[in-house]
PDB file of N, CA and C in Angstrom:
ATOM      1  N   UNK A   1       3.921  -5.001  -4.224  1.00  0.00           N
ATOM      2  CA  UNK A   1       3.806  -4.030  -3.188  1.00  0.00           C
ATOM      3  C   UNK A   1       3.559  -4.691  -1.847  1.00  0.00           C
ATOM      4  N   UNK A   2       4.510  -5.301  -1.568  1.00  0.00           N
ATOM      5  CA  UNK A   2       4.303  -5.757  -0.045  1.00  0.00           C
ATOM      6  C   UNK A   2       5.259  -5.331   0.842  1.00  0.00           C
ATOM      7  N   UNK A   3       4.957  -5.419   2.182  1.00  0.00           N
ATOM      8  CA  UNK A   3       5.406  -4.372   3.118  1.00  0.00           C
ATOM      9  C   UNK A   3       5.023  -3.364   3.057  1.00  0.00           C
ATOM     10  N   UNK A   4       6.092  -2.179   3.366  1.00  0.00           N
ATOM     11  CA  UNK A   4       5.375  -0.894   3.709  1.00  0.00           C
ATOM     12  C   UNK A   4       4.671  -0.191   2.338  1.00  0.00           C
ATOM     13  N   UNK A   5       3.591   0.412   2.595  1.00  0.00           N
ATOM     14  CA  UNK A   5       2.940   0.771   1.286  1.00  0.00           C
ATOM     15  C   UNK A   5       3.180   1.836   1.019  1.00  0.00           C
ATOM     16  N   UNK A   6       4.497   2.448   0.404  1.00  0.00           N
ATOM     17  CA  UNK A   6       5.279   3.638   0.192  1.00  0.00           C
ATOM     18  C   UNK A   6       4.689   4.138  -1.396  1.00  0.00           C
ATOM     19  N   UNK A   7       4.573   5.195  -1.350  1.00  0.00           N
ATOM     20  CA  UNK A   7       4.304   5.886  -2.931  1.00  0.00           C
ATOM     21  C   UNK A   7       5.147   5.992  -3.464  1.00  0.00           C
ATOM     22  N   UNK A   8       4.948   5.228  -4.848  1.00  0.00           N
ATOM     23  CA  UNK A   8       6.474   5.541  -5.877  1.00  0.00           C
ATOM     24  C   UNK A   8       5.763   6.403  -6.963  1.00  0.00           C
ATOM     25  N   UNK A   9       6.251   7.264  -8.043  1.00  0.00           N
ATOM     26  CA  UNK A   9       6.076   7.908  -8.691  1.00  0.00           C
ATOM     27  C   UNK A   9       5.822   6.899 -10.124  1.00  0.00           C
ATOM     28  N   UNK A  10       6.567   5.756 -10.198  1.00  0.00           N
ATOM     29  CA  UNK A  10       6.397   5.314 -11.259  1.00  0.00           C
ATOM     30  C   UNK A  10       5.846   3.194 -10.342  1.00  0.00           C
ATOM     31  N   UNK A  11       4.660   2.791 -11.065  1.00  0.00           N
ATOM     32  CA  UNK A  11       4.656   1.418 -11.181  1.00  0.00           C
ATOM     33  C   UNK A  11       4.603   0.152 -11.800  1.00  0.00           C
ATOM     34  N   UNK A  12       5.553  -0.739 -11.794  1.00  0.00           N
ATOM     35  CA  UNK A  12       5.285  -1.705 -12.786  1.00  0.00           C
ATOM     36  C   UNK A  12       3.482  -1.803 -13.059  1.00  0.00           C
ATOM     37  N   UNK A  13       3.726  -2.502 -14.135  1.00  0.00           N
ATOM     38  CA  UNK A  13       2.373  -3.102 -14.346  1.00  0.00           C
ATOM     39  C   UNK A  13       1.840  -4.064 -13.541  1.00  0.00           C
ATOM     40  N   UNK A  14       2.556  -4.788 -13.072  1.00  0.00           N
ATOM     41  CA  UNK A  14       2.347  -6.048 -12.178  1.00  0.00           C
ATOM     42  C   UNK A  14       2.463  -5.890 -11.105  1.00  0.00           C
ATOM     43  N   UNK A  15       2.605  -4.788 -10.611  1.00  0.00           N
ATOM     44  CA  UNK A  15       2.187  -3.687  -9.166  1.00  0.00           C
ATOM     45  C   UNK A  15       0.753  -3.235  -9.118  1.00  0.00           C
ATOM     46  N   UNK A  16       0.503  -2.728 -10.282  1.00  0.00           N
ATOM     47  CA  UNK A  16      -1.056  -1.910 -10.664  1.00  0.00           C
ATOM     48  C   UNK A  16      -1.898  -3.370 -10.733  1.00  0.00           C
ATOM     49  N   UNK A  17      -1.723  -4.208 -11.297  1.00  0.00           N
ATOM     50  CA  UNK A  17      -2.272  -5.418 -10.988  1.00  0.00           C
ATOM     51  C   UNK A  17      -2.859  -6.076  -9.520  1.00  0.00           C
ATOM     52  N   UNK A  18      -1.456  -5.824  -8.900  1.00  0.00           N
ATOM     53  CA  UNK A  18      -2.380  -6.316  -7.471  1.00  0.00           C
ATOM     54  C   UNK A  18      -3.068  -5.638  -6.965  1.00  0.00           C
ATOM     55  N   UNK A  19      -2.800  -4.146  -7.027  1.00  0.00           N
ATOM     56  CA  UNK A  19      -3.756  -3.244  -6.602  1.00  0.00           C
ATOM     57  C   UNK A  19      -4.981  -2.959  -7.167  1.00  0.00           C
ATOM     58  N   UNK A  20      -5.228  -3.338  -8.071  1.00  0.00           N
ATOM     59  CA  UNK A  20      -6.554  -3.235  -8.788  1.00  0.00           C
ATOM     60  C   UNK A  20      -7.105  -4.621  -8.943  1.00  0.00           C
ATOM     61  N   UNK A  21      -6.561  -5.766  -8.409  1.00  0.00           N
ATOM     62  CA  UNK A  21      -7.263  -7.085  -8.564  1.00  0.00           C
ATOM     63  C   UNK A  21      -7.808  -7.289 -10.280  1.00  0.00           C
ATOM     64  N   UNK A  22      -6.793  -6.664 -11.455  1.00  0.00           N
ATOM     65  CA  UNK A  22      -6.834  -7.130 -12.550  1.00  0.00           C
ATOM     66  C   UNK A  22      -5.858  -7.998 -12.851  1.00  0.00           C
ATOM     67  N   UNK A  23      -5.999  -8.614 -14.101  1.00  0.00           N
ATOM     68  CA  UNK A  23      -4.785  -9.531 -14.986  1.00  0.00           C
ATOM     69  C   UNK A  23      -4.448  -8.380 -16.051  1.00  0.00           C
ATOM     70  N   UNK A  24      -3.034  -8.789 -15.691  1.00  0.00           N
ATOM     71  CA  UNK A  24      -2.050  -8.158 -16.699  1.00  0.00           C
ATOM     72  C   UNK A  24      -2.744  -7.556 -18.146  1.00  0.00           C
ATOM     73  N   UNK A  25      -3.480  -7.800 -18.565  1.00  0.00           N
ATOM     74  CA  UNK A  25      -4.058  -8.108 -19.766  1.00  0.00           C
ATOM     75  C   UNK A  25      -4.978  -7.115 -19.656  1.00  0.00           C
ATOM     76  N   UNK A  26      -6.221  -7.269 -18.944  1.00  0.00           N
ATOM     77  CA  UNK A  26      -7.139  -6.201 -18.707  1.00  0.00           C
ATOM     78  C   UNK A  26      -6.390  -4.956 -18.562  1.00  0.00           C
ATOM     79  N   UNK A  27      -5.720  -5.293 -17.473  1.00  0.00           N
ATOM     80  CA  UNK A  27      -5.059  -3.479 -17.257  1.00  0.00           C
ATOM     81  C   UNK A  27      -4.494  -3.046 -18.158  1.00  0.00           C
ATOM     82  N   UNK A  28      -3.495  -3.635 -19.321  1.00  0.00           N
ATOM     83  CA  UNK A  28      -2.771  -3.406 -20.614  1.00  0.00           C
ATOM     84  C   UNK A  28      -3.714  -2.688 -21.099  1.00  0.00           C
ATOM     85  N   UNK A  29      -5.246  -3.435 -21.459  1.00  0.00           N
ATOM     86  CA  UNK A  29      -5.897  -2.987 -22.079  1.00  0.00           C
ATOM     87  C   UNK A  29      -6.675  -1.414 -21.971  1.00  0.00           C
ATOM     88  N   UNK A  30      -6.986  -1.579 -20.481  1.00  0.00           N
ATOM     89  CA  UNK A  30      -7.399  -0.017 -20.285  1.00  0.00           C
ATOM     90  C   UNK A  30      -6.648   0.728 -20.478  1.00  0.00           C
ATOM     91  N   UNK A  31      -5.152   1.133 -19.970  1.00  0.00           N
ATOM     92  CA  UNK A  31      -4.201   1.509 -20.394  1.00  0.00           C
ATOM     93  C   UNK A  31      -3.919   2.315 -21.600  1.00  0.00           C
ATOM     94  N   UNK A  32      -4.403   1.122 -22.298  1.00  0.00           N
ATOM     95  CA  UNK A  32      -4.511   1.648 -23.610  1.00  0.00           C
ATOM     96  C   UNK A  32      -5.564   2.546 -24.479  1.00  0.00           C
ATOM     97  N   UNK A  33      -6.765   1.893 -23.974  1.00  0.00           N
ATOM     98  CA  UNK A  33      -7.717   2.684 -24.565  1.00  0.00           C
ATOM     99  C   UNK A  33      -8.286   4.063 -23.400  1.00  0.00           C
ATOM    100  N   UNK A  34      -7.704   4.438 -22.684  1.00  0.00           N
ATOM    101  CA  UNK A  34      -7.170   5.365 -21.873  1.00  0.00           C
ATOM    102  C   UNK A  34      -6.197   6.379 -22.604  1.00  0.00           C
ATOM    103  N   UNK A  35      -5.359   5.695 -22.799  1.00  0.00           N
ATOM    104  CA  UNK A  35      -4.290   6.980 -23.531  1.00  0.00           C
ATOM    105  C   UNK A  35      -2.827   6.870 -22.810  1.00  0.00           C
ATOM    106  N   UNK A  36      -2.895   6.119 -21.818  1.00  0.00           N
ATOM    107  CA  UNK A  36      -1.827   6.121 -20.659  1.00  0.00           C
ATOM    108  C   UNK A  36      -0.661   5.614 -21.287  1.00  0.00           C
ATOM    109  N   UNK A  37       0.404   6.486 -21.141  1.00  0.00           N
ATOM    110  CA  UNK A  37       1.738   6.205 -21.502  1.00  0.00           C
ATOM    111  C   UNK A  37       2.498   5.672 -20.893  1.00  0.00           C
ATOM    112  N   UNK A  38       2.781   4.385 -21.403  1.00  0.00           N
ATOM    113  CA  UNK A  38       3.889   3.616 -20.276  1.00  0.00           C
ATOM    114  C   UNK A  38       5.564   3.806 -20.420  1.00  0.00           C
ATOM    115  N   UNK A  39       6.435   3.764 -20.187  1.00  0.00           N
ATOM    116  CA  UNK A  39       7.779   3.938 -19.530  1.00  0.00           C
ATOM    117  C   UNK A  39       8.418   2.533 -19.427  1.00  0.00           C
ATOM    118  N   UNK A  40       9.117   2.310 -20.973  1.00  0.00           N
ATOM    119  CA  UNK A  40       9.592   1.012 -20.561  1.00  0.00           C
ATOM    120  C   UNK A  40      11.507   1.358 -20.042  1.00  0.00           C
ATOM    121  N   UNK A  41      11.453   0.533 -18.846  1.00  0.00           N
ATOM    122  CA  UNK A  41      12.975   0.487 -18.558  1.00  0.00           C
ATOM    123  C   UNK A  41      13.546  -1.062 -18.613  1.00  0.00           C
ATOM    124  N   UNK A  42      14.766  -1.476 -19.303  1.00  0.00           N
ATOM    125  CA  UNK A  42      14.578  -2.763 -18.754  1.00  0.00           C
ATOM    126  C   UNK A  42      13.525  -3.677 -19.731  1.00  0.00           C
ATOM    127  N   UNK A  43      12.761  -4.626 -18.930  1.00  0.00           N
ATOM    128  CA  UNK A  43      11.914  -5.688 -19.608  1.00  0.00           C
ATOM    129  C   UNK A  43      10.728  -5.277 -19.349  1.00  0.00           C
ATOM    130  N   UNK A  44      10.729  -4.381 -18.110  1.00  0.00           N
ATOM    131  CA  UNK A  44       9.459  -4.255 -17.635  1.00  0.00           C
ATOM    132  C   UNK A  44       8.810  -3.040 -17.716  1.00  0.00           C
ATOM    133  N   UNK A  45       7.576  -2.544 -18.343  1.00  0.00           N
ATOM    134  CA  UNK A  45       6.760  -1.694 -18.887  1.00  0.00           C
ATOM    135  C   UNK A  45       6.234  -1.292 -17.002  1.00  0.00           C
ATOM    136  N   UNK A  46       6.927   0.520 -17.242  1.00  0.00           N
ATOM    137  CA  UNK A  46       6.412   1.117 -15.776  1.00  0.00           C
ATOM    138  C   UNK A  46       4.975   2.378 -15.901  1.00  0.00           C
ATOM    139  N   UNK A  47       4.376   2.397 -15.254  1.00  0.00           N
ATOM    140  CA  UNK A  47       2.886   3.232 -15.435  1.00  0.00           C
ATOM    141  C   UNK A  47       3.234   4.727 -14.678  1.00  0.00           C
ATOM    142  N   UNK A  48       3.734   5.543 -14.984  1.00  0.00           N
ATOM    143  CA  UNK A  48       3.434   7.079 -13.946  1.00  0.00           C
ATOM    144  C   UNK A  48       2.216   7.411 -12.972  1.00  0.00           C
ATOM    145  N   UNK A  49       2.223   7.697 -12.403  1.00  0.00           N
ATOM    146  CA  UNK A  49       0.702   7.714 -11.453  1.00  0.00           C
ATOM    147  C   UNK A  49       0.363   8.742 -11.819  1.00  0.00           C
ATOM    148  N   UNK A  50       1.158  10.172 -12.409  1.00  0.00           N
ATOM    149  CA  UNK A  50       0.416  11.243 -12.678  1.00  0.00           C
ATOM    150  C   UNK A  50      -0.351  10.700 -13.789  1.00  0.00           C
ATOM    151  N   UNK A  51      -0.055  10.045 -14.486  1.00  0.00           N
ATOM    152  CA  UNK A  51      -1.104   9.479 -15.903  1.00  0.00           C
ATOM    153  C   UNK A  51      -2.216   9.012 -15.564  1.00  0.00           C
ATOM    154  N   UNK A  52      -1.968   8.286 -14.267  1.00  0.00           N
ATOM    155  CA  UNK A  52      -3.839   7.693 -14.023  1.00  0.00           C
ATOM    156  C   UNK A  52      -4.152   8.679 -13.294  1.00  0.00           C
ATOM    157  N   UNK A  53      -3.055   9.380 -12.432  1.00  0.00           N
ATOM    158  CA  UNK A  53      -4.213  10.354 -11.624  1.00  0.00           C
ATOM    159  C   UNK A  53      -5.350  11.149 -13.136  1.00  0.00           C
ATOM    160  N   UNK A  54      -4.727  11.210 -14.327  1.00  0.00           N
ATOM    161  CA  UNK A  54      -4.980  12.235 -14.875  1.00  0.00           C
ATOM    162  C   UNK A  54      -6.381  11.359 -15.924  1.00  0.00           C
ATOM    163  N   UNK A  55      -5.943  10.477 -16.091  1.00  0.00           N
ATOM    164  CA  UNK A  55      -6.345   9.537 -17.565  1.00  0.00           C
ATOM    165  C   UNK A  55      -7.659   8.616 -16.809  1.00  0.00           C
ATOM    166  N   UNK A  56      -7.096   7.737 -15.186  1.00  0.00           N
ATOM    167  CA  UNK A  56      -8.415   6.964 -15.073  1.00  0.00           C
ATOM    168  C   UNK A  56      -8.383   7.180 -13.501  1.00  0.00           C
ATOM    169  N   UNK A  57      -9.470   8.631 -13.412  1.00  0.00           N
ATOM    170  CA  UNK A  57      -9.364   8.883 -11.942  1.00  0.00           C
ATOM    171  C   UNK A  57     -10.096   7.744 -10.940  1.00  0.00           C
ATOM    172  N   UNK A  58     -10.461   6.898 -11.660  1.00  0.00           N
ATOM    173  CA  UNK A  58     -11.278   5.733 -10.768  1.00  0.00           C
ATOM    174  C   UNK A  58      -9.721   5.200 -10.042  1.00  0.00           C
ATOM    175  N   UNK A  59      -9.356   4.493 -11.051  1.00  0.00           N
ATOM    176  CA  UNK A  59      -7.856   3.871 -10.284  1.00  0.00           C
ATOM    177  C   UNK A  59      -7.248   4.677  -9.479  1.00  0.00           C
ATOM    178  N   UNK A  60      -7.415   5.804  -9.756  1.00  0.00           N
ATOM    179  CA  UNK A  60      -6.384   6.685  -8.627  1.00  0.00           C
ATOM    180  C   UNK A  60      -6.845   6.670  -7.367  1.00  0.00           C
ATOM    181  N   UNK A  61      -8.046   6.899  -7.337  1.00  0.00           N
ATOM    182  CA  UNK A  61      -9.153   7.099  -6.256  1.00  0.00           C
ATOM    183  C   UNK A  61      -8.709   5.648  -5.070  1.00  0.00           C
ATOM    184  N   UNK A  62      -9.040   4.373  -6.012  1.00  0.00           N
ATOM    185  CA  UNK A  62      -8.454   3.407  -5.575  1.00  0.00           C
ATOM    186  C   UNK A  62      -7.075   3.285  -4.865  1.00  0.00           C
ATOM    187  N   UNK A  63      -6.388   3.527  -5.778  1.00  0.00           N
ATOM    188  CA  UNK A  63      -4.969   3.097  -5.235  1.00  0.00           C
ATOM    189  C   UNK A  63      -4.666   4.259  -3.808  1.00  0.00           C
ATOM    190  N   UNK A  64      -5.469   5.461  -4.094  1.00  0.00           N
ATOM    191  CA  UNK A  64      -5.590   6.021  -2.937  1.00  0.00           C
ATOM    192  C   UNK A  64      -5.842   5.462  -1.664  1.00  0.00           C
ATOM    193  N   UNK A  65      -7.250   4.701  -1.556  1.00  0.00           N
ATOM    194  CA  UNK A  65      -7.335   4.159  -0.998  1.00  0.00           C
ATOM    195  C   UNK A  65      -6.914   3.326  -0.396  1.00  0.00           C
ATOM    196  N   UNK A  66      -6.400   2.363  -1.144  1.00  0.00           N
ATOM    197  CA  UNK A  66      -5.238   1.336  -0.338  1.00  0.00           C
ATOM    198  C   UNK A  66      -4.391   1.360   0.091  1.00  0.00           C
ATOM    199  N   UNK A  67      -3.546   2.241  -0.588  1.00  0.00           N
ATOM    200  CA  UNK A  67      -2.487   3.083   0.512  1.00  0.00           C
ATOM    201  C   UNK A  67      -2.847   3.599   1.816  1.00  0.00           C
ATOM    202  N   UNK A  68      -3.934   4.158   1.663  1.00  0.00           N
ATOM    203  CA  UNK A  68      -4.441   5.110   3.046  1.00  0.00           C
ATOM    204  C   UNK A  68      -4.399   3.799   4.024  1.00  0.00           C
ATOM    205  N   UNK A  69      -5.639   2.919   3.608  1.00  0.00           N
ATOM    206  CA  UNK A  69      -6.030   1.996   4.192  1.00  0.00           C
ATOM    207  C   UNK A  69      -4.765   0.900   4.723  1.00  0.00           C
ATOM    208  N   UNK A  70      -4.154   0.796   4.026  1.00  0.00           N
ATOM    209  CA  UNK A  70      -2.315  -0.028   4.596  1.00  0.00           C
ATOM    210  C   UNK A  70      -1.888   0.702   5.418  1.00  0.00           C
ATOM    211  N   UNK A  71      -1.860   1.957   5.486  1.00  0.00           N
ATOM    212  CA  UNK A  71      -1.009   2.579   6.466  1.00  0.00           C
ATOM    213  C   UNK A  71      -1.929   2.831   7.708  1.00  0.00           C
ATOM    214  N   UNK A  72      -3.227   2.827   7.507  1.00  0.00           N
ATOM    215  CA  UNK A  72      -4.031   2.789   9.144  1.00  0.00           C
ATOM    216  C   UNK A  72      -3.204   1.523   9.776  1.00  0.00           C
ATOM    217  N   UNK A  73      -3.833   0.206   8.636  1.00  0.00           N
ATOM    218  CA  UNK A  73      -3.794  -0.930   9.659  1.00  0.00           C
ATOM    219  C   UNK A  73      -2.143  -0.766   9.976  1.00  0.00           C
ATOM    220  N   UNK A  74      -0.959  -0.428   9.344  1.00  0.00           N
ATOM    221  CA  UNK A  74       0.191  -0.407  10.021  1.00  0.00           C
ATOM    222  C   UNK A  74       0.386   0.507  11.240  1.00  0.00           C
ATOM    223  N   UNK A  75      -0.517   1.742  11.328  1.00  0.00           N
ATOM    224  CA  UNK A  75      -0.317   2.291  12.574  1.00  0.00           C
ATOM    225  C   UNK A  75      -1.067   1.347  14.060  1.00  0.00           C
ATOM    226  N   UNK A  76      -2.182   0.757  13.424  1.00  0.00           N
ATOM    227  CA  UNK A  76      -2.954  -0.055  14.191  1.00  0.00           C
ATOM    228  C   UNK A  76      -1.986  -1.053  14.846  1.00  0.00           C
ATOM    229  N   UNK A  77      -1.653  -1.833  14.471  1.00  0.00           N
ATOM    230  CA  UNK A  77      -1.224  -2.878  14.640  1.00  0.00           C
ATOM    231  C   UNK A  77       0.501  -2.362  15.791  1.00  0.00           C
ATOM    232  N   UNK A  78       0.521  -1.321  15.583  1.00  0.00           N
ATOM    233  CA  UNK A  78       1.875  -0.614  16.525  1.00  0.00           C
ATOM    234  C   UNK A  78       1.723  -0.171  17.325  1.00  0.00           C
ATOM    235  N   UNK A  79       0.285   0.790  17.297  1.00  0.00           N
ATOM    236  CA  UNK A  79      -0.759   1.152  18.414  1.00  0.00           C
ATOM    237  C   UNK A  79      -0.657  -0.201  19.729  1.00  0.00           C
ATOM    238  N   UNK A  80      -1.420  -1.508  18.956  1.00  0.00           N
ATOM    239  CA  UNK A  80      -1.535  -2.519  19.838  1.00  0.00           C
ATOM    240  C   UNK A  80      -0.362  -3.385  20.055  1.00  0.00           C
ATOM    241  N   UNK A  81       0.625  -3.451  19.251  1.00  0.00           N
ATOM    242  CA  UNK A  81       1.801  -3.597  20.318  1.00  0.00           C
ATOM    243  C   UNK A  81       2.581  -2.632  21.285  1.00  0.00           C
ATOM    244  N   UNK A  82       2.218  -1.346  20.865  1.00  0.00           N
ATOM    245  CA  UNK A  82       2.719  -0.371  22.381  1.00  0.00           C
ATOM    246  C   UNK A  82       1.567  -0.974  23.432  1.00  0.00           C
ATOM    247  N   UNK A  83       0.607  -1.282  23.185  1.00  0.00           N
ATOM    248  CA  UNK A  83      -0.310  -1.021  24.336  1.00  0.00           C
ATOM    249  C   UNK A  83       0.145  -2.402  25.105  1.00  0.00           C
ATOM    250  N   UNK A  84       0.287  -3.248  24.331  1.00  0.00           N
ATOM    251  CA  UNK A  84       0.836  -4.898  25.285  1.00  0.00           C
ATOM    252  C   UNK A  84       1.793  -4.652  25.656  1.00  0.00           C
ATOM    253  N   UNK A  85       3.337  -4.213  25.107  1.00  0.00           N
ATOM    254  CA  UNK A  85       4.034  -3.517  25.461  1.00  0.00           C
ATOM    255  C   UNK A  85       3.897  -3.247  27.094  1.00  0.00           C
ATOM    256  N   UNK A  86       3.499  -2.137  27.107  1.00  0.00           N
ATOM    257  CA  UNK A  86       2.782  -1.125  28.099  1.00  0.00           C
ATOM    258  C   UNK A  86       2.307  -1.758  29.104  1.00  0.00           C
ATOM    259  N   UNK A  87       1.145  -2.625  28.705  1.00  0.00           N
ATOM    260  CA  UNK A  87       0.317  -3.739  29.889  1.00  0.00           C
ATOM    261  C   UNK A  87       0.953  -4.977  30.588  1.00  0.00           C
ATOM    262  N   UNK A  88       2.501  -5.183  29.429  1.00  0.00           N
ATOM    263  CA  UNK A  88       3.607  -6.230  30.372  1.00  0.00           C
ATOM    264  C   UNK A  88       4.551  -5.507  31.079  1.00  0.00           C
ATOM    265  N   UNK A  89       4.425  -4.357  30.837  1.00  0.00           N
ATOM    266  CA  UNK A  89       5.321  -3.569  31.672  1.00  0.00           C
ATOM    267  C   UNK A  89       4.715  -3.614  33.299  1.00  0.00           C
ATOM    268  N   UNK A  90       3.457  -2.878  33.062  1.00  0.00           N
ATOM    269  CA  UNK A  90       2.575  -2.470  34.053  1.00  0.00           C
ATOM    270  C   UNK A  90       2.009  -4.286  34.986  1.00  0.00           C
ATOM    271  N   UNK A  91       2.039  -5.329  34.604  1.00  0.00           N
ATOM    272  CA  UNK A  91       1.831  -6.259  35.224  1.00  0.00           C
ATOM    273  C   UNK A  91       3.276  -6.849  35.843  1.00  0.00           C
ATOM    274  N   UNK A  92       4.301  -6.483  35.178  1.00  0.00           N
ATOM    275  CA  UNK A  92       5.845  -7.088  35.672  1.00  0.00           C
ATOM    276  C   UNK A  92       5.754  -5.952  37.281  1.00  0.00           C
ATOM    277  N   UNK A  93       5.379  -4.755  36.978  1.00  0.00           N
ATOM    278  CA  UNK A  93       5.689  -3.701  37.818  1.00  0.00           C
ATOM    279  C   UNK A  93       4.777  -3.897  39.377  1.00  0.00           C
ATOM    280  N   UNK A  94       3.608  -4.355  39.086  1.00  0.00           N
ATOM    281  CA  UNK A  94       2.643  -4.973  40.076  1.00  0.00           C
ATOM    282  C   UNK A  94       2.782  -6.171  40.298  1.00  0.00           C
ATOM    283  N   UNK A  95       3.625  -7.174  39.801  1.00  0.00           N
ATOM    284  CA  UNK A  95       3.915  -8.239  40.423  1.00  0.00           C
ATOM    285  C   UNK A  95       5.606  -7.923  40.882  1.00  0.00           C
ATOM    286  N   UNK A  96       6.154  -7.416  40.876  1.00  0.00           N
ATOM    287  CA  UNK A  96       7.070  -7.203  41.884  1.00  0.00           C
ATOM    288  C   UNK A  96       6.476  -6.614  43.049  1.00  0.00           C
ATOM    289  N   UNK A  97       5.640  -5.285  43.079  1.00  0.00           N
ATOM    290  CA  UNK A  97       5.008  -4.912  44.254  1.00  0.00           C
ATOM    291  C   UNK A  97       5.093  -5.743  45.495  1.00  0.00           C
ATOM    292  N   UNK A  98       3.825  -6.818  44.375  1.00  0.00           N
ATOM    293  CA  UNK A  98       3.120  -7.651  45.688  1.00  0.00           C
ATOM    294  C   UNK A  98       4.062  -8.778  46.518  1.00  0.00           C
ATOM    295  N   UNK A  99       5.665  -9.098  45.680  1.00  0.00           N
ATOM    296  CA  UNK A  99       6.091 -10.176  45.808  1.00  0.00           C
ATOM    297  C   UNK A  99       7.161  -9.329  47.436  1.00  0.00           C
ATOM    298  N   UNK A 100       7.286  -8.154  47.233  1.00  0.00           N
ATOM    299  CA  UNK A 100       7.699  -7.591  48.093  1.00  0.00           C
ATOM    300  C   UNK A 100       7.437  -7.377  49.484  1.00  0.00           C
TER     301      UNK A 100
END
């Protein structure tokens, strides 16, 4: 999950991993003794989010969070390039003034 932190309906395991700062293994394991049904396509075993929303509302809560929290700092960080933006505009515009 890098770049934009978009909600998918379904995530690898090794997605839920970085987001929860577990190993593959641990999370398998809760997973399991959870009840959570995985979705294999392919090689790779995918997790539904309605399942944890439903099965381990801690993780959800989480992954909530980080999403939320990715998308502040991406508005942040656009915020402060409009504003430099903005402040090289406004210094190009006052140094022509004065050169005049």
């Amino acid at each position: 999950m890098t770049g934009k932190p978009d909600v998918k309906a379904l995530y690898k395991i090794a997605e839920l991993c970085r987001f929860a700062g577990m190993s593959r293994y641990r999370l398998r394991r809760l997973l399991e003794q959870r009840g959570v049904k995985c979705i294999v396509a392919g090689e790779a075993p995918y997790v539904p989010l309605s399942e944890i929303q439903e099965k381990i509302p801690e993780l959800w809560r989480s992954l909530c969070s980080a999403i939320s929290a990715r998308r502040h700092d991406e508005r942040s960080s656009r915020t402060t390039e409009s504003s430099a933006r903005m402040e090289s505009l406004a210094n190009r515009e006052r140094y022509r003034a004065i050169r005049r």
